[in-house]
N, C-alpha and C. Protein backbone atom coordinates (compact mmCIF):
# COMPACT_ATOMS: atom_id res chain seq x y z
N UNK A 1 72.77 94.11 94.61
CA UNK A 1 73.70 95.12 94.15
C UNK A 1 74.61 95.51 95.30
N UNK A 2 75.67 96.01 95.12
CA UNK A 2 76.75 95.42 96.03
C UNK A 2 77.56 97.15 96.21
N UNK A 3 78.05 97.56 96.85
CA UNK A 3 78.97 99.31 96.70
C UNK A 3 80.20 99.00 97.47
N UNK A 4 81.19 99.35 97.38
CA UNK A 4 82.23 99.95 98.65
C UNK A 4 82.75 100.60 98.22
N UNK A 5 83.81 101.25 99.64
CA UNK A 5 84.62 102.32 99.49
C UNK A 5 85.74 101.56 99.74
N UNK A 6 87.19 102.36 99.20
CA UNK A 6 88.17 101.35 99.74
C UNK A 6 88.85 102.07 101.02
N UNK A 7 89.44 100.72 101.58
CA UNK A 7 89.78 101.29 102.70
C UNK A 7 91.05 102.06 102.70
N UNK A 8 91.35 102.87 104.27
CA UNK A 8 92.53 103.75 104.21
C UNK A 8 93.74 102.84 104.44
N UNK A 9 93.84 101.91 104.95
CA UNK A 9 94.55 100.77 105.04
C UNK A 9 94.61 99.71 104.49
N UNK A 10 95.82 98.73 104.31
CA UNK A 10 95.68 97.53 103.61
C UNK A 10 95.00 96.38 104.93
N UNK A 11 94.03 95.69 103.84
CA UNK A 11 93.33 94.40 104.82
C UNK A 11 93.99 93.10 104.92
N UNK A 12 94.78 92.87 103.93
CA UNK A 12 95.85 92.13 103.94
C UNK A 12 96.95 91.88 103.08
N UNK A 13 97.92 90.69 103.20
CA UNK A 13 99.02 90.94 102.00
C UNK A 13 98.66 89.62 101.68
N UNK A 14 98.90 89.79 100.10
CA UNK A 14 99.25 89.06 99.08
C UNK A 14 100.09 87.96 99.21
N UNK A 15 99.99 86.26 98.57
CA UNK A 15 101.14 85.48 98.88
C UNK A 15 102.31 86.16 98.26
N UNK A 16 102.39 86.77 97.40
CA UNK A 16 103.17 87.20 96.61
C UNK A 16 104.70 88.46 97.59
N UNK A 17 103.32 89.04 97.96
CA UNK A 17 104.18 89.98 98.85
C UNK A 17 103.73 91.31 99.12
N UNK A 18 102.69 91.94 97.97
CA UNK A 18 101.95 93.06 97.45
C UNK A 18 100.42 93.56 99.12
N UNK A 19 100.48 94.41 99.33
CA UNK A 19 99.93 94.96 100.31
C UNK A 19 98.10 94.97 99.36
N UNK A 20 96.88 94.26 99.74
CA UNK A 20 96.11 94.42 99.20
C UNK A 20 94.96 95.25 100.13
N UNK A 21 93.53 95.38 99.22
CA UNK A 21 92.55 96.31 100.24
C UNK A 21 91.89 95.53 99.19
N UNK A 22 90.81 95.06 99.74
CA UNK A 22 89.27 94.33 99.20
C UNK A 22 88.19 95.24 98.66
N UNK A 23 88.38 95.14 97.67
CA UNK A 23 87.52 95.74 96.81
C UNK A 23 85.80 95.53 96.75
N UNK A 24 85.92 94.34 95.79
CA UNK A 24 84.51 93.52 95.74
C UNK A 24 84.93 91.64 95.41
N UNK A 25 83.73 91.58 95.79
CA UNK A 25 83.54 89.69 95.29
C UNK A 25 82.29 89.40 95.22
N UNK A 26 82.44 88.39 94.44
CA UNK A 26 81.55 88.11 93.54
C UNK A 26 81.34 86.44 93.64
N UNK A 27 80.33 86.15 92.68
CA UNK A 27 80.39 84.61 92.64
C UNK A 27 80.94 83.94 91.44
N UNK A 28 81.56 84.80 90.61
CA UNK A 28 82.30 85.08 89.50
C UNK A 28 83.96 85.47 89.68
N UNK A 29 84.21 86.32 90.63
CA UNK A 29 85.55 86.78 90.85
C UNK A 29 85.64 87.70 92.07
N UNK A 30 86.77 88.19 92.17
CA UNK A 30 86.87 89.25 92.87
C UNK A 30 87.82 90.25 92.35
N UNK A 31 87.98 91.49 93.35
CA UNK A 31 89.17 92.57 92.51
C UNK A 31 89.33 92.95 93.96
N UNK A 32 90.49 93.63 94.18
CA UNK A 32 91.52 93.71 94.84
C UNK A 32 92.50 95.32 94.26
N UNK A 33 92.71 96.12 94.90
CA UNK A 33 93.70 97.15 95.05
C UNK A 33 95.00 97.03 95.47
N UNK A 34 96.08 96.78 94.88
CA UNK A 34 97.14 96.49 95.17
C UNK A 34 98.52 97.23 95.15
N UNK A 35 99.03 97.46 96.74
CA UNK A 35 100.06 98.56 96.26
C UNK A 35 101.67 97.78 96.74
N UNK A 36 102.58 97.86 95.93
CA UNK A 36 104.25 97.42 96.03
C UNK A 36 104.88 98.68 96.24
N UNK A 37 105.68 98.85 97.74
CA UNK A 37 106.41 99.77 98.12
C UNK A 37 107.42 100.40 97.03
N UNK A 38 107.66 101.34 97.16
CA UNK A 38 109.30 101.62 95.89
C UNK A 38 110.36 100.57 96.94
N UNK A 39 111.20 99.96 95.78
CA UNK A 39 112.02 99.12 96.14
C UNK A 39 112.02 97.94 96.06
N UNK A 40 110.29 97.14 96.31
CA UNK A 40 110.07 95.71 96.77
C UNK A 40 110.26 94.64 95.18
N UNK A 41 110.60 94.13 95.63
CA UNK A 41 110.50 92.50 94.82
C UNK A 41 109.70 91.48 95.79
N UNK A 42 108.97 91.12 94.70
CA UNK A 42 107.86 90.06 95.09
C UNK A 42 108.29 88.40 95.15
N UNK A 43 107.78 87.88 95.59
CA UNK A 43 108.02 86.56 95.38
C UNK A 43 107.66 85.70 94.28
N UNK A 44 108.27 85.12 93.29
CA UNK A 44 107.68 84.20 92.28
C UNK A 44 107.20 83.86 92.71
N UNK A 45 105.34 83.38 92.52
CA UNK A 45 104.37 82.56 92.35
C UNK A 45 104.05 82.01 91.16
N UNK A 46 102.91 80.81 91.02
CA UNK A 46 102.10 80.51 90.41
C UNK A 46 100.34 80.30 91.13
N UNK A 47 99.98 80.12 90.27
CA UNK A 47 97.98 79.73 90.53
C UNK A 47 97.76 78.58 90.09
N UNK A 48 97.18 77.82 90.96
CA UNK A 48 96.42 76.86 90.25
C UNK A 48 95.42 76.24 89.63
N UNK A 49 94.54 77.79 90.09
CA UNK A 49 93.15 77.80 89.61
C UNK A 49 92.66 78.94 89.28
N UNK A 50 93.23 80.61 89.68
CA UNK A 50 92.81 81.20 89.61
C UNK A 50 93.65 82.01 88.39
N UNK A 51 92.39 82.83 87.35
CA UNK A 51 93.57 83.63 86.27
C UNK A 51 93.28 85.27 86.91
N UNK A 52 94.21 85.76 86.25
CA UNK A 52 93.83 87.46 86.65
C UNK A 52 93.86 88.48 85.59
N UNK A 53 93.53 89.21 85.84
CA UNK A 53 93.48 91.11 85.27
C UNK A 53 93.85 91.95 85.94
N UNK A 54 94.97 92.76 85.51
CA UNK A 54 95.47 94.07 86.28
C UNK A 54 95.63 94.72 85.43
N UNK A 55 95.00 95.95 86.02
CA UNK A 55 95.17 97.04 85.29
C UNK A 55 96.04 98.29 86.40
N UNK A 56 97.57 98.65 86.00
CA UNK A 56 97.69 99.62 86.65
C UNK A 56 97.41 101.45 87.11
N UNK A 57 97.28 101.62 88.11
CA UNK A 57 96.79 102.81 88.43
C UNK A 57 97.89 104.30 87.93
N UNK A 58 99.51 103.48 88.97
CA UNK A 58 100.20 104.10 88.95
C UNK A 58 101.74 103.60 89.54
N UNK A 59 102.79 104.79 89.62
CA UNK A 59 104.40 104.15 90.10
C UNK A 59 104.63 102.80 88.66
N UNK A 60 105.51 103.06 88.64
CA UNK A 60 106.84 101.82 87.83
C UNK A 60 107.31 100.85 88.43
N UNK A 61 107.30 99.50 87.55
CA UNK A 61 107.91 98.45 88.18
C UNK A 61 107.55 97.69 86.53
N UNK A 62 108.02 96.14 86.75
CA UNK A 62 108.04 95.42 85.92
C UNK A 62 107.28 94.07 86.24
N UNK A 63 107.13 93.42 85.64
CA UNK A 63 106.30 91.82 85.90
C UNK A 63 107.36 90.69 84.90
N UNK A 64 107.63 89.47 85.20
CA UNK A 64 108.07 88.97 84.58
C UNK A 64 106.60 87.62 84.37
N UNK A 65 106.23 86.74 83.48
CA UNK A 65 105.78 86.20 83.56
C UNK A 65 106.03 84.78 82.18
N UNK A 66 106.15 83.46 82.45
CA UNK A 66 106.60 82.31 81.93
C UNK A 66 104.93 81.62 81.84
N UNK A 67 104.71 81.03 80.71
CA UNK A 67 103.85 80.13 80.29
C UNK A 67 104.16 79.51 79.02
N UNK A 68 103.87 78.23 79.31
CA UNK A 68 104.15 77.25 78.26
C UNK A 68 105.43 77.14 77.36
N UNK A 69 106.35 77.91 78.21
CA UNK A 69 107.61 77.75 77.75
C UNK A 69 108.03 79.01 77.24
N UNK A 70 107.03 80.33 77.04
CA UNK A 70 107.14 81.60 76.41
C UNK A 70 107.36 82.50 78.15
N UNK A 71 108.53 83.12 78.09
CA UNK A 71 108.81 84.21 79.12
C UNK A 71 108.91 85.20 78.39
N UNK A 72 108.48 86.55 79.12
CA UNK A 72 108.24 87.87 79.20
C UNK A 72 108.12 88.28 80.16
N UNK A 73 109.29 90.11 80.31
CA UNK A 73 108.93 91.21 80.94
C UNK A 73 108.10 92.77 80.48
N UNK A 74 107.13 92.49 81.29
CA UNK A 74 106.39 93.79 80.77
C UNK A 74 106.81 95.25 81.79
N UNK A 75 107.09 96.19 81.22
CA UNK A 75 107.23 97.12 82.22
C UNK A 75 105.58 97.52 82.15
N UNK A 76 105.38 98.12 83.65
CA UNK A 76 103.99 98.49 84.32
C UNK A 76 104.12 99.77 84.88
N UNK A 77 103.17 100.45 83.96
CA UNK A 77 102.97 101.77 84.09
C UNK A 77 101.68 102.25 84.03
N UNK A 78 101.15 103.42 84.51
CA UNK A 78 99.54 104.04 84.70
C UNK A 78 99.43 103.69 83.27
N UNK A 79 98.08 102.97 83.36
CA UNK A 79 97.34 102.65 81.96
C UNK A 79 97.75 101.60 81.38
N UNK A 80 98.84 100.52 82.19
CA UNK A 80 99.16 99.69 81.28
C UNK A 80 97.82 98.41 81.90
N UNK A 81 98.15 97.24 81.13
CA UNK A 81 96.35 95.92 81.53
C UNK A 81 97.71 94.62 81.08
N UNK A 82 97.49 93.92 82.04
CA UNK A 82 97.96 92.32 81.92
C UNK A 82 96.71 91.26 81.82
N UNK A 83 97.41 90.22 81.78
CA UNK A 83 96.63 89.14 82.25
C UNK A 83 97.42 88.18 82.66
N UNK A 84 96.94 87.15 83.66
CA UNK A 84 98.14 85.95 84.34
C UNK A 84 97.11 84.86 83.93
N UNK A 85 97.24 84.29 82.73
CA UNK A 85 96.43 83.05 82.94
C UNK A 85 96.78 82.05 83.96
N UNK A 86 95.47 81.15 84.02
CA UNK A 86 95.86 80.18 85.32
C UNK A 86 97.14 79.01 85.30
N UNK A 87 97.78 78.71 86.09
CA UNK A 87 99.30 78.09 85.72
C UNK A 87 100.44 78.81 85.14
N UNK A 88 100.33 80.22 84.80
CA UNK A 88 101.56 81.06 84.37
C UNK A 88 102.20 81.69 85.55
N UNK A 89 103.58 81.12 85.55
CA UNK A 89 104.44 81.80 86.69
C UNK A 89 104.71 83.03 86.25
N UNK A 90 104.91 83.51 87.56
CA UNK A 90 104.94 85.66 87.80
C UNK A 90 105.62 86.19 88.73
N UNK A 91 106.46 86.90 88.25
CA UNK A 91 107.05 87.83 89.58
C UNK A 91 107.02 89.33 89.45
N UNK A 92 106.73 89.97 90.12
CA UNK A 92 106.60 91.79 89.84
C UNK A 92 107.38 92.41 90.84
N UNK A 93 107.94 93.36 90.30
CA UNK A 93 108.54 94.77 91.92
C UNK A 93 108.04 95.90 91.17
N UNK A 94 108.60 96.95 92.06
CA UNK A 94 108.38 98.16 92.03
C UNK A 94 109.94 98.78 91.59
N UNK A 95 109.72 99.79 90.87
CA UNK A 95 111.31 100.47 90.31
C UNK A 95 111.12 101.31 90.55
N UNK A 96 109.56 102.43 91.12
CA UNK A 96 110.17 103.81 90.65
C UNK A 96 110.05 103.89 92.39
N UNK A 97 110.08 105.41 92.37
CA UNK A 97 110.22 106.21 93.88
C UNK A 97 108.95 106.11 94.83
N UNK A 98 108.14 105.84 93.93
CA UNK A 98 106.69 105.97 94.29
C UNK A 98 105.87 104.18 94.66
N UNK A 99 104.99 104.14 95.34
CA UNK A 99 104.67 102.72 95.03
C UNK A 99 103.60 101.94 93.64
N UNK A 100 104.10 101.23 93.26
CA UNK A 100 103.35 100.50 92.49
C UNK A 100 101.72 100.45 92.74
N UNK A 101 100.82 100.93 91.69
CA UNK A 101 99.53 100.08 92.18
C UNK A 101 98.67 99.85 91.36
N UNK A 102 97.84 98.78 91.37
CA UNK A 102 97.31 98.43 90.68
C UNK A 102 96.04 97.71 91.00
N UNK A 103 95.18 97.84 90.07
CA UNK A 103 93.43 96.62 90.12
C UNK A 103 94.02 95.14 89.64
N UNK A 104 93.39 94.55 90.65
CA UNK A 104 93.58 92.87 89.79
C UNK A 104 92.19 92.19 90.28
N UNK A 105 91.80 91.90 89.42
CA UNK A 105 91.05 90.90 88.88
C UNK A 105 90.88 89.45 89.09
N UNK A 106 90.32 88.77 89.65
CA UNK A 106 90.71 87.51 89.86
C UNK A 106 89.21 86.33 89.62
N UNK A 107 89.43 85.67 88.36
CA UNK A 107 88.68 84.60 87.98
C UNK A 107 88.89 83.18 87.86
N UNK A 108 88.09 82.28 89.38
CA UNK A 108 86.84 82.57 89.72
C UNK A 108 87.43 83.31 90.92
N UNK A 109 86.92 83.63 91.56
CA UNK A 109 87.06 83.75 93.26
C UNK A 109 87.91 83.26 94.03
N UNK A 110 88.97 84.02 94.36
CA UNK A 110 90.01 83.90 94.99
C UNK A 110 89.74 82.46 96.32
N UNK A 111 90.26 81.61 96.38
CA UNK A 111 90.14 80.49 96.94
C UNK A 111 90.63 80.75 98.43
N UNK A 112 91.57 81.22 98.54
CA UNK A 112 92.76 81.28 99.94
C UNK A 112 94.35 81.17 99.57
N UNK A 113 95.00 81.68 100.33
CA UNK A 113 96.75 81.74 100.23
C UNK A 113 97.29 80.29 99.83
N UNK A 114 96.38 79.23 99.90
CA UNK A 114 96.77 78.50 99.67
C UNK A 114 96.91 77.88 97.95
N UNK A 115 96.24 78.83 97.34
CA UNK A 115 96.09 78.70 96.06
C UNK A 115 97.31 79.15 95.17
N UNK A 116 98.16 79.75 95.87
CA UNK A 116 99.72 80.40 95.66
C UNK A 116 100.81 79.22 95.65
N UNK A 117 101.56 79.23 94.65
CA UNK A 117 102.65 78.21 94.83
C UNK A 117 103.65 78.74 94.74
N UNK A 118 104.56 79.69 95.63
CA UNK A 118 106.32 79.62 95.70
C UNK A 118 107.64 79.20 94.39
N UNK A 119 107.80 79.79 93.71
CA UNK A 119 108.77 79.19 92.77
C UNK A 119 109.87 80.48 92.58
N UNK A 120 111.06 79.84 91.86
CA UNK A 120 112.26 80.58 91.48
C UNK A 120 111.90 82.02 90.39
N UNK A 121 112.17 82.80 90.50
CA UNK A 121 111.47 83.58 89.77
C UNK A 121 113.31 84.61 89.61
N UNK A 122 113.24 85.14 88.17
CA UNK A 122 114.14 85.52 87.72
C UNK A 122 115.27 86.85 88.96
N UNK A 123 114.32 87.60 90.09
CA UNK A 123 115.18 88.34 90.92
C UNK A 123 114.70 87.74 92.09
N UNK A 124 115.81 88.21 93.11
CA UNK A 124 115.64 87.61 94.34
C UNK A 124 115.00 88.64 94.97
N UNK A 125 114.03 87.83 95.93
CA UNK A 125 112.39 88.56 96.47
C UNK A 125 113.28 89.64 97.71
N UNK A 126 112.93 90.57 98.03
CA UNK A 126 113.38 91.59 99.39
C UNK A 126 112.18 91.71 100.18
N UNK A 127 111.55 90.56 100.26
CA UNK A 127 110.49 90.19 101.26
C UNK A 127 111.18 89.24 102.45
């Protein structure tokens, strides 16, 4: 049985661009705390193995996300829940004043940065 606290600082960033803090992991997944400054645009990615769950905490922003030929923007707000299946391209920022944040989910177990693939994504990243 496993506990933490999260930390007061981020432990690292995201390929994406998103400031994370390590939650838990598992041999199943992991989850992750994730906060986007007001202002930021992220970088389009994809996964190649890994799918996710976010659920946001709080702050405004949007996600764009493309699979199998179907694109959508979701606006992301406290209480809103996604999912990124594995191979669906994604890009997210932050819109409001405040920063974006959110739980994500990640099944199986986050592999390494290298599991991130770089692509064109509908706004240009301010990373």
């Amino acid at each position: 049985m496993k506990e933490t606290t999260l930390s007061a600082k981020p432990d690292a960033t995201s390929p994406a661009g998103a400031h994370i803090r390590f939650i838990m992991d598992g041999d199943r997944g992991n989850m992750i705390h994730s906060t986007v400054p007001p202002g930021q645009i992220n970088r389009a990615t994809v996964h190649a193995t890994v799918s996710e769950f976010w659920h946001v905490l709080g702050g405004e922003g949007r996600i764009w996300r493309r699979e199998d030929g179907e694109e959508r923007v979701t606006q992301l707000r406290a209480g809103t829940s996604i999912d990124i299946p594995v191979g669906t391209a994604f890009q997210y920022r932050c819109d409001g004043d405040v920063p974006l944040t959110f739980i994500c989910i990640t099944m199986p177990p986050w592999p390494g940065d290298t599991e991130a693939t770089h692509l064109d994504g509908p706004w240009v990243p301010t990373l």
